[in-house]
Protein backbone atom coordinates (compact mmCIF):
# COMPACT_ATOMS: atom_id res chain seq x y z
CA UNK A 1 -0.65 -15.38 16.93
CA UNK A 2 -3.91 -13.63 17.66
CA UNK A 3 -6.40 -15.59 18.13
CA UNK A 4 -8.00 -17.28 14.80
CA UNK A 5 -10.46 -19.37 14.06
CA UNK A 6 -9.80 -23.20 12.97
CA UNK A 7 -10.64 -22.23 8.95
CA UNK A 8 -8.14 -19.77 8.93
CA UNK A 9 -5.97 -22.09 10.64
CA UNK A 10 -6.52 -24.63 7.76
CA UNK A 11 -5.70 -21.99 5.62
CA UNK A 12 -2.68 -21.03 6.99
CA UNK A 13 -1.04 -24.89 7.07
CA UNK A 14 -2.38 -25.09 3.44
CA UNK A 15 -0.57 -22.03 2.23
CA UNK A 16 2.98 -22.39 4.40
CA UNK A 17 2.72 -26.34 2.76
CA UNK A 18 2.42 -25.18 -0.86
CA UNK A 19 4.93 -22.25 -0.31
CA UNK A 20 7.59 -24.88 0.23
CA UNK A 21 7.02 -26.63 -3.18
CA UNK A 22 6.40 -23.10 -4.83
CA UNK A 23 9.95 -21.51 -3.34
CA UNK A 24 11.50 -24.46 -4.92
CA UNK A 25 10.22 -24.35 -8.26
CA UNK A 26 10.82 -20.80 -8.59
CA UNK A 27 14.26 -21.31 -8.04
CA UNK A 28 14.56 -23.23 -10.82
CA UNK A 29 12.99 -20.63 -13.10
CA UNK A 30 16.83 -18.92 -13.57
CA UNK A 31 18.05 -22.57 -15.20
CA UNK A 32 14.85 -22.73 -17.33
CA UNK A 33 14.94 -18.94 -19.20
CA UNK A 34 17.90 -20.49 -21.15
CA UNK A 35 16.01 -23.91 -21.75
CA UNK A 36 15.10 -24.41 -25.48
CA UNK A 37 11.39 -25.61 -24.52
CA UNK A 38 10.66 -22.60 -22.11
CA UNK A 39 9.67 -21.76 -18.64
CA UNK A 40 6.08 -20.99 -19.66
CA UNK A 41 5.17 -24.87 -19.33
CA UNK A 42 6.67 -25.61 -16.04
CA UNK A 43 4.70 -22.49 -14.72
CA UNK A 44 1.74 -24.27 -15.72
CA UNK A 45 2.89 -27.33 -13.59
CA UNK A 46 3.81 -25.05 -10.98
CA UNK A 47 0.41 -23.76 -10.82
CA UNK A 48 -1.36 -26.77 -10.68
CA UNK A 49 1.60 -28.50 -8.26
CA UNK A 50 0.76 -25.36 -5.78
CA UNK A 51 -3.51 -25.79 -6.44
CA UNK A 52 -3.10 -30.15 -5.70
CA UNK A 53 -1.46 -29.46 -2.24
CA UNK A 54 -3.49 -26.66 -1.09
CA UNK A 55 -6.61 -28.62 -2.46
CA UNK A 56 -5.52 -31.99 -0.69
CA UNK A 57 -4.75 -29.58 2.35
CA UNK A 58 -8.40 -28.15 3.11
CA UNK A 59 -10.36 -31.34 1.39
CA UNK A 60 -8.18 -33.32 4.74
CA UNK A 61 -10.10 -30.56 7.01
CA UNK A 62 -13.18 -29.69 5.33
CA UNK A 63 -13.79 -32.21 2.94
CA UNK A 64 -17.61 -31.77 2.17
CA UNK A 65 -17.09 -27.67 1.15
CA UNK A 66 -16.95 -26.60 -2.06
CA UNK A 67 -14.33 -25.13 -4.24
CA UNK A 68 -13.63 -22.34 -6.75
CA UNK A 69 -9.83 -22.25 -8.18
CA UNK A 70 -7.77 -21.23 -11.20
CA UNK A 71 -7.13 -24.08 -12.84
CA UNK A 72 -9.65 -26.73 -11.96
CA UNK A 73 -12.58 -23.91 -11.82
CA UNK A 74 -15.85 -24.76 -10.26
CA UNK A 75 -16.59 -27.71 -7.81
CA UNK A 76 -19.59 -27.99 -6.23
CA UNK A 77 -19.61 -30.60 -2.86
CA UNK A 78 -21.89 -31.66 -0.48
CA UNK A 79 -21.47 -27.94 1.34
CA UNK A 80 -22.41 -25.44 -1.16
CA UNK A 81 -22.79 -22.51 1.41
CA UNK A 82 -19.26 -22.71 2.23
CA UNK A 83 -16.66 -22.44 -0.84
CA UNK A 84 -12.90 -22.19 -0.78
CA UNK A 85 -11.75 -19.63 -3.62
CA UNK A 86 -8.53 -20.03 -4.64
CA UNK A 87 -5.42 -19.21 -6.71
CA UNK A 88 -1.93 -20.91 -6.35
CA UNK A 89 0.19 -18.73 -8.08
CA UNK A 90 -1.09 -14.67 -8.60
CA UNK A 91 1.23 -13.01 -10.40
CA UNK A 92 2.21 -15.91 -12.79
CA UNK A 93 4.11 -13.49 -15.18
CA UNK A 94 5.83 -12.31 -12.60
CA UNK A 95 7.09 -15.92 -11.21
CA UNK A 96 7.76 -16.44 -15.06
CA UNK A 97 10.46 -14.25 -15.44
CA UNK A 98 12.21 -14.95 -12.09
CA UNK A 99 10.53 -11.84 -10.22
CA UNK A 100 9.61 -12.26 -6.82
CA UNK A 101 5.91 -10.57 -6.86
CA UNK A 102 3.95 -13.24 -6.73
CA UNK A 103 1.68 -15.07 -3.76
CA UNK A 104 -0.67 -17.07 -2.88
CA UNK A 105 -4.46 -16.18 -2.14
CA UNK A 106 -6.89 -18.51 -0.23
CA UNK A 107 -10.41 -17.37 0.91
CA UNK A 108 -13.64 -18.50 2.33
CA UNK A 109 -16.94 -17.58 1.07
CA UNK A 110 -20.06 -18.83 3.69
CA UNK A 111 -23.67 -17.45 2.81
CA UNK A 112 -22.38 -15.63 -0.01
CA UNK A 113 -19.78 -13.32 1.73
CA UNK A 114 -16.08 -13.75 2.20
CA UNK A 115 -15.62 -14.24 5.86
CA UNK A 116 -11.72 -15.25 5.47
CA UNK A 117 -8.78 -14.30 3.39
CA UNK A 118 -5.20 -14.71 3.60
CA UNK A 119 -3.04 -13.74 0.90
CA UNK A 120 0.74 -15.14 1.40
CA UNK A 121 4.08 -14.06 -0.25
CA UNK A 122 5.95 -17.12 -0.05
CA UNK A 123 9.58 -15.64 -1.31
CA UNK A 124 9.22 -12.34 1.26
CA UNK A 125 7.80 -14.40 3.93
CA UNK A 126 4.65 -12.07 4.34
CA UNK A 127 1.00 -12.97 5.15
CA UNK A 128 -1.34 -11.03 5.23
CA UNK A 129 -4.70 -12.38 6.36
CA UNK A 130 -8.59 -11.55 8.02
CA UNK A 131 -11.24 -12.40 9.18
CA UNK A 132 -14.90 -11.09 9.47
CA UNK A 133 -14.93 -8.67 12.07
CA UNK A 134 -11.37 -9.25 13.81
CA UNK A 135 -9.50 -6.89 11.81
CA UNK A 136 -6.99 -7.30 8.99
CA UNK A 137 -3.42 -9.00 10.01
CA UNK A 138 -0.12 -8.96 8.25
CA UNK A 139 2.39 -11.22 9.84
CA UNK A 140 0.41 -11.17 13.26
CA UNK A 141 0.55 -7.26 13.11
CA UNK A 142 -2.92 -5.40 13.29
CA UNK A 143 -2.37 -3.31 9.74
CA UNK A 144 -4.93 -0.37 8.86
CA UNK A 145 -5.64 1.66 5.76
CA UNK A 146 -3.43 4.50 4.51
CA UNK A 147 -4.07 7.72 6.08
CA UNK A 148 -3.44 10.11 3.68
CA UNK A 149 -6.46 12.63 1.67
CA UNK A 150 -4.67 14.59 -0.41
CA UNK A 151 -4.36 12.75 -3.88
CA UNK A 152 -0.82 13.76 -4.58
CA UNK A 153 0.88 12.19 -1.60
CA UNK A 154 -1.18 8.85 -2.41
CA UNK A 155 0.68 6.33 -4.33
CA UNK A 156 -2.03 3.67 -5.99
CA UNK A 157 -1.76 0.36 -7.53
CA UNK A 158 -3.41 -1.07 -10.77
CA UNK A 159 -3.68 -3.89 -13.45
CA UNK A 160 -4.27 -4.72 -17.00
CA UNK A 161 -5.53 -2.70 -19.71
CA UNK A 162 -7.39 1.01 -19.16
CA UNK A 163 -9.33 2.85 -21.49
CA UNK A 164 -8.28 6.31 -20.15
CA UNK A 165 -4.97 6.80 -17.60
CA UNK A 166 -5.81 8.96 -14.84
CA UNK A 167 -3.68 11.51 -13.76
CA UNK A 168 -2.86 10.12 -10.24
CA UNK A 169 0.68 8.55 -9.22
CA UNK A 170 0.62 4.57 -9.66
CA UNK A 171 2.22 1.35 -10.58
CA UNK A 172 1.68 -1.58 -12.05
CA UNK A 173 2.59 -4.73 -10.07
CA UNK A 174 1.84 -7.68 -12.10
CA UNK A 175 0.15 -9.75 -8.69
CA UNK A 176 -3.85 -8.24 -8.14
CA UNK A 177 -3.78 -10.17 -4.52
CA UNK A 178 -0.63 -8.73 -2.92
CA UNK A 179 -1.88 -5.34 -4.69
CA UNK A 180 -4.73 -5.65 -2.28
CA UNK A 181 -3.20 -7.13 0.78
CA UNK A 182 -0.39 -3.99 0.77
CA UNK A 183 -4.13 -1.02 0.31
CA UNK A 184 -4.65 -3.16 3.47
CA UNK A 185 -1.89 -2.66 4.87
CA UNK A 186 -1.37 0.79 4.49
CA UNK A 187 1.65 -0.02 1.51
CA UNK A 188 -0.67 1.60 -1.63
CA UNK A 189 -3.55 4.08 -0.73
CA UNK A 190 -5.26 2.55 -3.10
CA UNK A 191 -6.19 0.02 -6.13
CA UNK A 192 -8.38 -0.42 -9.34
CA UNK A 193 -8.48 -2.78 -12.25
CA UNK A 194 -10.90 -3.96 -14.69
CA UNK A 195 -11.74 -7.83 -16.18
CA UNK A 196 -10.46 -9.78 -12.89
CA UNK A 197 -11.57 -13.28 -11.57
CA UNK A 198 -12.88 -13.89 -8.38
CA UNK A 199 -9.84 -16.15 -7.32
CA UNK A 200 -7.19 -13.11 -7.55
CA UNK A 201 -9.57 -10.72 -5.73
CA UNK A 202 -11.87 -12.40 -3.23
CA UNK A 203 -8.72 -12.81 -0.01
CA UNK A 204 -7.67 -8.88 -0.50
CA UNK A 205 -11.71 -7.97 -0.37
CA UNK A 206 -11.84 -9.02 2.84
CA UNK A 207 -8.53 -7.42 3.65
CA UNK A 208 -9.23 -4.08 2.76
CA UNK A 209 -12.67 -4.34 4.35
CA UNK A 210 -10.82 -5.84 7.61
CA UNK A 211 -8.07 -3.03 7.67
CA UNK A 212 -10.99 -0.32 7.70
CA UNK A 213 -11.31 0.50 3.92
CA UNK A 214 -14.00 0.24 1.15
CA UNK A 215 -14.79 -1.42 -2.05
CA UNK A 216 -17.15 -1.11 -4.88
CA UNK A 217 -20.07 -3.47 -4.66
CA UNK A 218 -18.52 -6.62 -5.80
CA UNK A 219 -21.04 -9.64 -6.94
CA UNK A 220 -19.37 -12.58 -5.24
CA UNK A 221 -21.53 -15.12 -7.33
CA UNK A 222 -19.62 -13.90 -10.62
CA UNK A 223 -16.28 -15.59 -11.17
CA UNK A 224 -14.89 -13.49 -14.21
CA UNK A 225 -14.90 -9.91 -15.43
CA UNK A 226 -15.06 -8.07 -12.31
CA UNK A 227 -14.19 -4.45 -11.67
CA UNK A 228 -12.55 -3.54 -8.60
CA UNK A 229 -11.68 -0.38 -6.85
CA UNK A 230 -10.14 0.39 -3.19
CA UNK A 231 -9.10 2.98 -1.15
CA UNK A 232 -9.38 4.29 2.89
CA UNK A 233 -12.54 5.65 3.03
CA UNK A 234 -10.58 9.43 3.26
CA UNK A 235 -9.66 8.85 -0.20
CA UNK A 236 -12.20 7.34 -1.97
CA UNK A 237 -14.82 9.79 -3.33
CA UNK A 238 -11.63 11.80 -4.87
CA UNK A 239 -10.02 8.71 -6.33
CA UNK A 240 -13.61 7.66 -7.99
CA UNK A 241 -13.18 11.65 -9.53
CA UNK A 242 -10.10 10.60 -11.09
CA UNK A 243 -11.21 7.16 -12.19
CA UNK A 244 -14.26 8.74 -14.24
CA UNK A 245 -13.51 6.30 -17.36
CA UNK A 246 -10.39 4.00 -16.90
C-alpha cells in the first residue's frame, strides 16, 4: 500500500471490520424477501449494526473527534475541528432488494475541508480512497479522471428526482458514493444529483478532487439538501450546458 497516513489507516480497519458484518447480513436478505414482516426492518438494523462498529472503530483511535452519520446525526466532542462523516450502508435500496450496489463511505473533515475519504464496496471488494494532496486510490491503484470531451462518448451517472432530463447518456445507480468513487476513477465521466446529505457525498468529494476532477462549490457546514455535480475538468463547462435546469 502507498504510503497513508494513520487516519486513513483508521479508516480503512473501520470499514474492512464493518464489511464483514455487512456481507453477512446481506446474505440473508434472499431468505427475508419471502418473510411475512419484511426486509425493510432488518435493513434498518443493518444500518445501524454497520454505523456501531465503524463508530466503536475510530472513537478506539480518535476518541475526542467529532462525528456526523446517518443514523445517529450530529455529535459534537471535545475536537470539533476534526469530524468523521459517515454512512454505513449507501445505497440502502439497493442492499434491500438483494443488489450488490451498495458501500460504505467514511471521511474526514479538519478546518472545514475534507482531507480524507474512502468509499468501500464490501461485496466487489473495491476501495476506493484519498487523501489531500496524494492523489485518489482505488485498490492501491493511482486512478484519474475520464479522458474523454466529446459529450456523446461520455457515459454519466445520477440520482433522485430531476426537474428537466438532459439529453446526455446516463444511469441511475441507486448508491451516490460509489457513483462518485467510479467519476474518480475514470468508470462514469461524470455525476449530478440534487437534495443529497453530506454523509453520501463528502468521501467521493475528495475523490474526484484527488483523481484530478472538479466539483461545484459544495458548503461542507450544510448536512442536507446539497446539489452536486462532477466531471474531468475537459468535460465540465459542456456538461453544466446540458444540465441548464435538471
Amino acid at each position: 500500500m502507498n504510503s497513508i497516513s494513520a487516519n486513513l489507516n483508521v479508516m480503512i480497519k473501520a470499514s474492512e471490520k464493518a464489511s464483514k458484518i455487512l456481507i453477512r447480513d446481506f446474505g440473508e436478505i434472499e431468505n427475508l424477501q419471502v418473510s411475512k414482516k419484511g426486509p425493510a426492518d432488518f435493513v434498518t438494523n443493518a444500518d445501524l449494526r454497520t454505523e456501531k462498529i465503524i463508530i466503536e472503530e475510530l472513537k478506539k483511535a480518535r476518541p475526542k473527534y467529532s462525528i456526523i452519520s446517518e443514523e445517529n446525526g450530529v455529535q459534537n466532542n471535545e475536537d470539533k475541528e476534526n469530524t468523521w462523516i459517515i454512512d454505513p450502508i449507501d445505497g440502502t435500496v439497493n442492499f434491500l432488494h438483494g443488489i450488490p450496489h451498495f458501500a460504505i463511505s467514511i471521511a474526514l473533515r479538519s478546518n472545514n475541508e475534507i482531507i480524507s475519504g474512502l468509499v468501500f464496496d464490501p461485496i466487489k471488494n473495491e476501495l476506493f480512497y484519498a487523501e489531500k494532496n496524494k492523489g485518489a486510490f482505488y485498490n492501491n491503484q493511482r486512478v484519474r479522471v475520464s479522458k474523454k470531451s466529446k459529450i456523446d462518448n461520455c457515459l454519466f451517472v445520477t440520482g433522485g428526482k430531476m426537474k428537466n432530463e438532459p439529453e446526455i447518456p446516463f444511469r441511475k445507480s441507486g448508491c451516490a458514493a460509489l457513483d462518485l468513487a467510479y467519476v474518480a476513477a475514470g468508470r462514469y465521466d461524470g455525476y449530478f444529483q440534487n437534495h443529497l446529505n453530506l454523509w453520501d457525498i463528502a468521501a467521493g468529494i475528495i475523490l474526484v478532487k484527488e483523481a484530478g476532477g472538479i466539483l461545484n462549490e459544495i458548503d461542507l457546514n450544510v448536512n442536507k439538501n446539497i446539489k452536486i455535480i462532477a466531471s474531468s475538468v475537459d468535460i465540465n463547462s459542456k456538461l453544466l450546458e446540458k444540465l441548464d435546469n435538471f
